[in-house]
C-alpha atoms as a PDB file:
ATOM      1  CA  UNK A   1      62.943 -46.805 -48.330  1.00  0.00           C
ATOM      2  CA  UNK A   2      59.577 -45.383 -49.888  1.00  0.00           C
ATOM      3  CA  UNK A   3      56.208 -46.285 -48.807  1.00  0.00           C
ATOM      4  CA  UNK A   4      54.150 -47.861 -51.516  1.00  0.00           C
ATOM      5  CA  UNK A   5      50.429 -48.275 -51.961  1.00  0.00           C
ATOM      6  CA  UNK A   6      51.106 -51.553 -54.594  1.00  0.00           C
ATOM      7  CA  UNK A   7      54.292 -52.872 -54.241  1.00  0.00           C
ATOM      8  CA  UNK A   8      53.663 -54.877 -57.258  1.00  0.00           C
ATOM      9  CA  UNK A   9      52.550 -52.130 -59.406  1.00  0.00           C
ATOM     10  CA  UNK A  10      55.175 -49.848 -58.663  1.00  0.00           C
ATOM     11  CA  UNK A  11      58.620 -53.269 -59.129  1.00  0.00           C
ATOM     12  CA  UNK A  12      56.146 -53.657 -62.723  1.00  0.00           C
ATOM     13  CA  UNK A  13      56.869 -50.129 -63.693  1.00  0.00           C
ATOM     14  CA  UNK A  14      60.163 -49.814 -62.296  1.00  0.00           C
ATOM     15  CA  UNK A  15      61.352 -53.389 -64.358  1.00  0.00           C
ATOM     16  CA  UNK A  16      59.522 -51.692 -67.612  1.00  0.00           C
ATOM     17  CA  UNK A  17      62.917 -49.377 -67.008  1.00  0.00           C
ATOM     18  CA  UNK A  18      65.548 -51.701 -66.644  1.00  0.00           C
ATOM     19  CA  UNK A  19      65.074 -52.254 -62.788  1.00  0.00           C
ATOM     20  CA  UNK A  20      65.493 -55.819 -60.933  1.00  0.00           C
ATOM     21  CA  UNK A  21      64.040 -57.194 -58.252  1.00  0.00           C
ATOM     22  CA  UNK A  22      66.801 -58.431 -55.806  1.00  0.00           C
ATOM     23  CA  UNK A  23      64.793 -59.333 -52.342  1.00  0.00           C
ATOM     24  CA  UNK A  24      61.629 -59.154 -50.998  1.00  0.00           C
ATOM     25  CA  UNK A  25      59.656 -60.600 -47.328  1.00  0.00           C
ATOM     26  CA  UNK A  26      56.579 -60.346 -45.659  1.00  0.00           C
ATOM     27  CA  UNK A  27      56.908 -59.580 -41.730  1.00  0.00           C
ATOM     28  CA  UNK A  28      54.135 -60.965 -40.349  1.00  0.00           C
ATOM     29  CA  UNK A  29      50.881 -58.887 -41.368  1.00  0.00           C
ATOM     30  CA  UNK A  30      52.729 -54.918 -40.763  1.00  0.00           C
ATOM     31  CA  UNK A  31      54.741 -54.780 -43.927  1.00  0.00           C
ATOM     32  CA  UNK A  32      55.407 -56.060 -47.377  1.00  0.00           C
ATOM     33  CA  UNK A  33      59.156 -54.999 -48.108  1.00  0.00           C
ATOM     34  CA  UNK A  34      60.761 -55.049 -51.473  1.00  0.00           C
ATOM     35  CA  UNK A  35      64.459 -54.236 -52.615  1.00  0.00           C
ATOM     36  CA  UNK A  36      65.546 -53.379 -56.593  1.00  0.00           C
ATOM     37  CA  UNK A  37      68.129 -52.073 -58.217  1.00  0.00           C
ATOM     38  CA  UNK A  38      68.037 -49.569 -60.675  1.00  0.00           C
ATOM     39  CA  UNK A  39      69.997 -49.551 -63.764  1.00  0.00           C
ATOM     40  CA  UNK A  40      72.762 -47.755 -62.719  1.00  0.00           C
ATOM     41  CA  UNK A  41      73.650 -50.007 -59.334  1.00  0.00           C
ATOM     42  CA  UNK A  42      71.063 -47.944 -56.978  1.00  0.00           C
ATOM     43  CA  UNK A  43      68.998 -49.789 -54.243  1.00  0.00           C
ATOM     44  CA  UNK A  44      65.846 -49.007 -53.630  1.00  0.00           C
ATOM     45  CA  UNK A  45      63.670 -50.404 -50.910  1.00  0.00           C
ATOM     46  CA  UNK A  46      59.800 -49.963 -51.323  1.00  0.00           C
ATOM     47  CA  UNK A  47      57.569 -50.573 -48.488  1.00  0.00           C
ATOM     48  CA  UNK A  48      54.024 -51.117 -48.300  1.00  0.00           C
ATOM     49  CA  UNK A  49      51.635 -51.569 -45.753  1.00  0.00           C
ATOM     50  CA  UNK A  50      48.675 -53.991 -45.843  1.00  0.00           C
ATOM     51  CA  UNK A  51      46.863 -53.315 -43.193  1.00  0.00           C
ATOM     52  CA  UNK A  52      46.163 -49.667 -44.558  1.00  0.00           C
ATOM     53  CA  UNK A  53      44.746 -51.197 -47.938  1.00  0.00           C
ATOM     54  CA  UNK A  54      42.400 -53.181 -46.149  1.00  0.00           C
ATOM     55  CA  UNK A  55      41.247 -50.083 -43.432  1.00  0.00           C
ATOM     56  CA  UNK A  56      41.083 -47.873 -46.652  1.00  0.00           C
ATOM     57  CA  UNK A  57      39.004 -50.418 -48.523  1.00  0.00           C
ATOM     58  CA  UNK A  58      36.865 -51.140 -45.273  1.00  0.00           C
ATOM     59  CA  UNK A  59      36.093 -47.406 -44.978  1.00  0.00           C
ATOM     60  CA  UNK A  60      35.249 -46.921 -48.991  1.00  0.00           C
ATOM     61  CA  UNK A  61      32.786 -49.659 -48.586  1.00  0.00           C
ATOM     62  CA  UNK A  62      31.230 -48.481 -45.508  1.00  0.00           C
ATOM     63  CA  UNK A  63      30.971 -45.052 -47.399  1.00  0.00           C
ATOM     64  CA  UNK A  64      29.370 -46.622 -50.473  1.00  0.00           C
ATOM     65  CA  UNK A  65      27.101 -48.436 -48.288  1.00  0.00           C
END
């Protein structure tokens, strides 16, 4: 399992390489979880959490402000 900032982004580049998406669930607002597979048979689970985005975005705009 990795942590992932975009969990879109990162399945994107990974299918761009021959990867498939095989599962993926929201729990609640904590975590986005995704599962592929990799060419060669390989599972990968990505994580990402949403609630960091949105602290990290609140902070940016409170610094730009």
């Amino acid at each position: 399992m990795f942590a992932v900032d975009n969990i879109d982004a990162v399945v994107a580049r990974m299918r761009a390489h021959g990867a498939k998406l095989i599962g993926e669930t929201q729990y609640k607002d904590a975590y986005r979880l995704a599962h592929i597979r990799g060419r060669d048979g390989i599972i990968v689970g990505l994580a990402e959490d949403p609630s960091r985005a949105r602290s990290e975005l609140s902070s940016l705009h409170r610094a730009r402000v």
